[in-house]
C-alpha atoms as a PDB file:
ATOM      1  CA  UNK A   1     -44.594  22.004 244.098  1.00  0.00           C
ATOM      2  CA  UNK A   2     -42.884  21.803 240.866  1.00  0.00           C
ATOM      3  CA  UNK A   3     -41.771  25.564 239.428  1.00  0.00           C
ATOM      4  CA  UNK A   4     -43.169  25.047 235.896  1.00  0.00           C
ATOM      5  CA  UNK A   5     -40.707  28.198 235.112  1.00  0.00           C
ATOM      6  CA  UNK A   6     -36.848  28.712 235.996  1.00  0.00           C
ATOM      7  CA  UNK A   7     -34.223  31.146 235.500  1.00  0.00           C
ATOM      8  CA  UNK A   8     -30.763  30.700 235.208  1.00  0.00           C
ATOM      9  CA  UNK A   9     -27.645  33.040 235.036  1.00  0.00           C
ATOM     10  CA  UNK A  10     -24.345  32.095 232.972  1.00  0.00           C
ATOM     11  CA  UNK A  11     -20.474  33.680 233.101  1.00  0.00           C
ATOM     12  CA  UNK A  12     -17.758  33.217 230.886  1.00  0.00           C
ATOM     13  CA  UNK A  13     -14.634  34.308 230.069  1.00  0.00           C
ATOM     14  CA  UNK A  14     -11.967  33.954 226.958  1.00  0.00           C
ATOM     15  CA  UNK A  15      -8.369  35.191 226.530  1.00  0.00           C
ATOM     16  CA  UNK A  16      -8.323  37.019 222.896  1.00  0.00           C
ATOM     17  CA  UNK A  17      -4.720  36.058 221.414  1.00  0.00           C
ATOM     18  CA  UNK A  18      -3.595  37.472 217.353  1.00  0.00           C
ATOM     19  CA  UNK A  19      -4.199  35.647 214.625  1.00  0.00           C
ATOM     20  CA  UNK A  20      -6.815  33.514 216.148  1.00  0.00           C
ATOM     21  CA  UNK A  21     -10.281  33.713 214.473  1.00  0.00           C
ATOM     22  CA  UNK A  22     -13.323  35.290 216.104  1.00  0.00           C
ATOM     23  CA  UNK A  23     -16.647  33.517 216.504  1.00  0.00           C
ATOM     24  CA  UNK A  24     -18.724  35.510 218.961  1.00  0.00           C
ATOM     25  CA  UNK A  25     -22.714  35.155 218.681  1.00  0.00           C
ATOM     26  CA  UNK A  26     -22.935  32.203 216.602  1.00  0.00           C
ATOM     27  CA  UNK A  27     -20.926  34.014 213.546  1.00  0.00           C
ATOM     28  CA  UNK A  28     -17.641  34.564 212.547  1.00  0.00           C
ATOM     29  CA  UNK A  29     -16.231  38.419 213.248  1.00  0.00           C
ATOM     30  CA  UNK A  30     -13.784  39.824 211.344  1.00  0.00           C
ATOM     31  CA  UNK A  31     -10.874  40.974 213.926  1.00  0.00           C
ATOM     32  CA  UNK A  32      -6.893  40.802 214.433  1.00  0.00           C
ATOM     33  CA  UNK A  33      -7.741  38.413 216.952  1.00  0.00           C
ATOM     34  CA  UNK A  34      -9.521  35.958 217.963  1.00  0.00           C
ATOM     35  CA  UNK A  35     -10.088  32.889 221.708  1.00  0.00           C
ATOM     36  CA  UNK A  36      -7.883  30.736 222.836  1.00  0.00           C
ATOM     37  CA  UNK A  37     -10.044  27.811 223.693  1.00  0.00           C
ATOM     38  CA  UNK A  38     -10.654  24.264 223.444  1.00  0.00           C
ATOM     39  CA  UNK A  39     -13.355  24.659 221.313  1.00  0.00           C
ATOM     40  CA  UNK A  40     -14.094  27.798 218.588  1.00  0.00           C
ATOM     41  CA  UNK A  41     -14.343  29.810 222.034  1.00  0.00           C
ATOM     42  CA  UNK A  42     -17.433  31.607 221.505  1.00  0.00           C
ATOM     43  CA  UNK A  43     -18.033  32.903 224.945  1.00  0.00           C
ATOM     44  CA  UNK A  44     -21.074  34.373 224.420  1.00  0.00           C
ATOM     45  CA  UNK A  45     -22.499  30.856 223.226  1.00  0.00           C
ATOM     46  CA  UNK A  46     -20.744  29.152 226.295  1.00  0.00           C
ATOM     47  CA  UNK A  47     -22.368  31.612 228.662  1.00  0.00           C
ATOM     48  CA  UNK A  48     -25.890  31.291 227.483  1.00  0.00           C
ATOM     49  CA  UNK A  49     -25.314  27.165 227.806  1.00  0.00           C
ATOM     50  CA  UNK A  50     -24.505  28.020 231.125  1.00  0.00           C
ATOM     51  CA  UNK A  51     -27.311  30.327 231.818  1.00  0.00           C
ATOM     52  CA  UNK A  52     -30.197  27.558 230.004  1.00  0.00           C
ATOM     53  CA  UNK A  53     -28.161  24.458 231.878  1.00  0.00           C
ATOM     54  CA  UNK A  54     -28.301  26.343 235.490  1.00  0.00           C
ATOM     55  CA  UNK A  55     -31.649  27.295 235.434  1.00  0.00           C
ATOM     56  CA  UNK A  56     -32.635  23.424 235.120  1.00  0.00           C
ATOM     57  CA  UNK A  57     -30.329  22.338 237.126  1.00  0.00           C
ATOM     58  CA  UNK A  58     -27.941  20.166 235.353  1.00  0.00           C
ATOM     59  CA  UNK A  59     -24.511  21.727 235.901  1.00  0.00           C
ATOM     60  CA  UNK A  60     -22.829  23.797 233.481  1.00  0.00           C
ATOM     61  CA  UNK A  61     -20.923  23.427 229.891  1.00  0.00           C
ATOM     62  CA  UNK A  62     -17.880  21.681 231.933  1.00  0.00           C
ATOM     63  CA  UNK A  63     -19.818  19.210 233.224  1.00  0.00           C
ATOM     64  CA  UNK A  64     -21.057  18.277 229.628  1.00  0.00           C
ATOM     65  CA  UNK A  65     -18.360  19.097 227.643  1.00  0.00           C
ATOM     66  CA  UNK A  66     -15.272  18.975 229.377  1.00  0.00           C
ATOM     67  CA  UNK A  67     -12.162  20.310 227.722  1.00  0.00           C
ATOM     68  CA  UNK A  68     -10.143  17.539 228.185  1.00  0.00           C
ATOM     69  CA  UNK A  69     -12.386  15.203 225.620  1.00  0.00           C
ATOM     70  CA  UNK A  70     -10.440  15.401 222.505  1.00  0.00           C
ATOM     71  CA  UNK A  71     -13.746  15.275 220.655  1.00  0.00           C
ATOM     72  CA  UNK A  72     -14.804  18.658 221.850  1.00  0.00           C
ATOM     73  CA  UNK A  73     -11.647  19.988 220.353  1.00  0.00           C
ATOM     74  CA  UNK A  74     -12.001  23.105 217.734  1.00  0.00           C
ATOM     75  CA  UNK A  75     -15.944  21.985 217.626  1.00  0.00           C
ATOM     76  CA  UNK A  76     -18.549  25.483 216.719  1.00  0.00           C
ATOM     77  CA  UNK A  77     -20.433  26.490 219.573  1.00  0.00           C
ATOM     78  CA  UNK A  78     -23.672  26.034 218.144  1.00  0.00           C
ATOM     79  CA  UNK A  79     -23.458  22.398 218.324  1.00  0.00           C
ATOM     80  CA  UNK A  80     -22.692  22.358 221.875  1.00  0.00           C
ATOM     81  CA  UNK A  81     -26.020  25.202 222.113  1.00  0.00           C
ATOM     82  CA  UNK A  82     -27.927  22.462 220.490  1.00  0.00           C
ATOM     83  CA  UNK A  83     -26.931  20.057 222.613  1.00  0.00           C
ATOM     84  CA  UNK A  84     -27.938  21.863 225.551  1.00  0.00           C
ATOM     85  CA  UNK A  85     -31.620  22.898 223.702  1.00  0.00           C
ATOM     86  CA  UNK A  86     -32.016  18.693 223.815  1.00  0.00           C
ATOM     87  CA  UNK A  87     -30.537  18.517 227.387  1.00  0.00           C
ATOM     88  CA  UNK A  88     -33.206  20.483 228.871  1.00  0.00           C
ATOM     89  CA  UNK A  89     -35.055  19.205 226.678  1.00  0.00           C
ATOM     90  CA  UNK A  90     -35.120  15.724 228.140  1.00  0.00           C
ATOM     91  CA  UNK A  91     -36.458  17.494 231.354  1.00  0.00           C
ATOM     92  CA  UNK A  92     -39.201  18.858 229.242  1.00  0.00           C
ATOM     93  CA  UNK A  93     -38.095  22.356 229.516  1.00  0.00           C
ATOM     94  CA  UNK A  94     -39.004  24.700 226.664  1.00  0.00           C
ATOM     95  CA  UNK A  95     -37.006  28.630 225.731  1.00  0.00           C
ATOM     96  CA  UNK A  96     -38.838  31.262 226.976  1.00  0.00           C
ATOM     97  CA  UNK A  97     -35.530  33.660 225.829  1.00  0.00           C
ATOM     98  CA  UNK A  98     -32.246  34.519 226.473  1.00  0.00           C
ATOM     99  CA  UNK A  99     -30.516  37.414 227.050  1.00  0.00           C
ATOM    100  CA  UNK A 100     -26.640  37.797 226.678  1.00  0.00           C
ATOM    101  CA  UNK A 101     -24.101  41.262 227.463  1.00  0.00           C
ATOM    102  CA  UNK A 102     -20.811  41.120 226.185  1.00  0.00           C
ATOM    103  CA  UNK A 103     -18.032  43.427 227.542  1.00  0.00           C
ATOM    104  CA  UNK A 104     -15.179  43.820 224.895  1.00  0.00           C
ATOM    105  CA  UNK A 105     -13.376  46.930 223.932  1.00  0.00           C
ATOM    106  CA  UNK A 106     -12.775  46.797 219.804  1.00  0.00           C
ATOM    107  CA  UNK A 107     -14.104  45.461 217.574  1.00  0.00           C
ATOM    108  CA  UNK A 108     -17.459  47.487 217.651  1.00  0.00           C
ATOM    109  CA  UNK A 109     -20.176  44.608 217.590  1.00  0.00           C
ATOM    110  CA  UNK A 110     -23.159  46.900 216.819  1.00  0.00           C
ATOM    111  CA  UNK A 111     -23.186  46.095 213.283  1.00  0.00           C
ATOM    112  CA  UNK A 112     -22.932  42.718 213.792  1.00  0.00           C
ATOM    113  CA  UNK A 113     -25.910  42.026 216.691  1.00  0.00           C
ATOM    114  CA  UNK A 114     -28.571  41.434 214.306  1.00  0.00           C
ATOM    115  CA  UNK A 115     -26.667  38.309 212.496  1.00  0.00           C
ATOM    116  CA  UNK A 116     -25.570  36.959 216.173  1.00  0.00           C
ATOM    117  CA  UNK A 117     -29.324  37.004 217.509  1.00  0.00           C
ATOM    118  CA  UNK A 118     -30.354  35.206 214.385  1.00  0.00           C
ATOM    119  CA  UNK A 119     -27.554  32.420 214.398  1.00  0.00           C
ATOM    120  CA  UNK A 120     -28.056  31.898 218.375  1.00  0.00           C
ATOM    121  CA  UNK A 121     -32.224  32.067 217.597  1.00  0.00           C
ATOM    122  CA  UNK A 122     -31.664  29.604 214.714  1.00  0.00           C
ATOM    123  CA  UNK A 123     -29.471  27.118 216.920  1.00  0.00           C
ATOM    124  CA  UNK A 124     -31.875  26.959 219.948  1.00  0.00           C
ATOM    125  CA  UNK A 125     -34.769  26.489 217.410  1.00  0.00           C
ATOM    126  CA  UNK A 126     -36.563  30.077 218.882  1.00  0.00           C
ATOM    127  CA  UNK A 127     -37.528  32.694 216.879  1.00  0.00           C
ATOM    128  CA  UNK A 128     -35.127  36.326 216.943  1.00  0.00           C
ATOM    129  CA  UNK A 129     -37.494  37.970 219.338  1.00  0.00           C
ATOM    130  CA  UNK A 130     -36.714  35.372 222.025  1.00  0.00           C
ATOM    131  CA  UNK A 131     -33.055  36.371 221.684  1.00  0.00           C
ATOM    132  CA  UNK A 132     -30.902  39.767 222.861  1.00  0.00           C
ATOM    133  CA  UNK A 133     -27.571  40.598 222.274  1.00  0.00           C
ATOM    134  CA  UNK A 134     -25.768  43.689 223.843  1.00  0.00           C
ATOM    135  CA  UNK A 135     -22.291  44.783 223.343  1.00  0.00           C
ATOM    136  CA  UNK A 136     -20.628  47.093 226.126  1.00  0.00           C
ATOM    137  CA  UNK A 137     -17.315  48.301 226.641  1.00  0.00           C
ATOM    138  CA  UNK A 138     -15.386  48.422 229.988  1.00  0.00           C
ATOM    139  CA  UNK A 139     -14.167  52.340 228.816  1.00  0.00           C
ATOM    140  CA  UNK A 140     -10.858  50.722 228.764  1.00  0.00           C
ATOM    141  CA  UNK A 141     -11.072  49.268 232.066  1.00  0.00           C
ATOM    142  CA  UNK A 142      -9.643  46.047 233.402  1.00  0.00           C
ATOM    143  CA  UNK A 143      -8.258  42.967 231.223  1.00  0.00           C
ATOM    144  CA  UNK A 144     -11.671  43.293 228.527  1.00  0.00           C
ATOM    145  CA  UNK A 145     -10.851  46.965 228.057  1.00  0.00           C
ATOM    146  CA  UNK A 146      -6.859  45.787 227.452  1.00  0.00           C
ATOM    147  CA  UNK A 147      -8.499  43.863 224.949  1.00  0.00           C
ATOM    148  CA  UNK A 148      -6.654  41.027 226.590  1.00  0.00           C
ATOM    149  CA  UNK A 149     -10.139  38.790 226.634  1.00  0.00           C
ATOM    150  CA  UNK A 150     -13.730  39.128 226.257  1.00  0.00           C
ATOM    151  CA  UNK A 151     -16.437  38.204 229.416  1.00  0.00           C
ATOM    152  CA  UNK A 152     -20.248  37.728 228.921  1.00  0.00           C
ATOM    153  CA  UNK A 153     -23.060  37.361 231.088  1.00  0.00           C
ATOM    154  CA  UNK A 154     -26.411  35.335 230.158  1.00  0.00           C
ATOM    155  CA  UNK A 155     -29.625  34.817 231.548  1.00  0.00           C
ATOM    156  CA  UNK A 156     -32.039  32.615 230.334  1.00  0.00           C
ATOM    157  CA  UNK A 157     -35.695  31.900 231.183  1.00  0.00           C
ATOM    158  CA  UNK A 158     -37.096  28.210 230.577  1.00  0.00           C
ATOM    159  CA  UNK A 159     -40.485  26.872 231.293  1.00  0.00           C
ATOM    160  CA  UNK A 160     -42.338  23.390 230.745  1.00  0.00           C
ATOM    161  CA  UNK A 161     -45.956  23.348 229.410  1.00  0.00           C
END
C-alpha cells in the first residue's frame, strides 16, 4: 500500500559570526551578525528542505547540495527550497504545510515572522496559511542562547493526489 501522505522532520544548525549578513526565513534580517556557511546559511530554509526531502524519502540538503560543489557557494536559500518543491515534485508529491521553530537569543524575530512566512510560502509556490514560523529563545541557555549559532527544527507534511 502506497501512503498517499508523509511526514518528515528536518534539523539544522549555523554558527552566527560578526559582520556576516543574516538571511533567516527567506529575508534578509538586520543584525551585527550573521552564518557562516557555504551558502547564504539560512537555517531555517535548510531545515524545512530537510523536513519536505525526508518525508519522501530522498535524503537530505547534503545529499543534493553538497557543500563542497563550488556552484552552491554564497547561493540564497530559496533556490535550493525550490529545488526541493521540484524534487518531490518528480515523485508527485504536493505541500500540505510546513512548520518551522527557530531557537536564537537576539535579534527578536517577532516583527519579522510575517515577511519570512510569505518569502518561504512564495518559494514553495503555497499560499501563507500553509506556512508557520516561530521564534523561541533558549533563556540564555546553551550555544543559541550565547548567541554563538542559531538551530531550527521543521516538519513538513506532503501528500500526492
Amino acid at each position: 500500500m502506497d501512503c498517499k501522505f508523509r511526514i518528515g522532520h528536518g534539523y539544522d544548525v549555523h554558527q552566527l559570526r560578526e559582520g556576516l549578513p543574516l538571511f533567516l526565513g527567506g529575508i534578509q534580517i538586520p543584525f551585527e551578525k550573521g552564518f557562516v556557511a557555504h551558502s547564504d546559511g539560512d537555517v531555517a530554509i535548510h531545515a524545512i528542505c530537510d523536513a519536505l526531502l525526508g518525508a519522501a524519502a530522498m535524503g537530505d540538503i547534503g545529499l543534493h547540495f553538497p557543500d563542497t560543489a563550488a556552484k552552491w557557494g554564497g547561493i540564497d536559500s530559496k533556490i535550493l527550497l525550490r529545488k526541493v518543491v521540484e524534487l518531490i515534485g518528480t515523485k508527485g508529491y504536493q505541500i500540505g504545510n510546513v512548520d518551522c521553530t527557530i531557537r536564537m537569543q537576539r535579534p527578536k524575530l517577532r516583527p519579522h515572522i510575517d515577511a519570512m512566512r510569505h518569502a518561504l510560502a512564495e518559494a514553495m509556490g503555497v499560499d501563507d496559511d500553509r506556512v508557520s514560523v516561530k521564534a523561541t529563545t533558549t533563556e540564555r541557555l546553551g550555544f543559541e542562547g550565547r548567541e554563538e549559532g542559531v538551530s531550527v527544527s521543521a516538519v513538513a507534511l506532503i501528500y500526492q493526489e
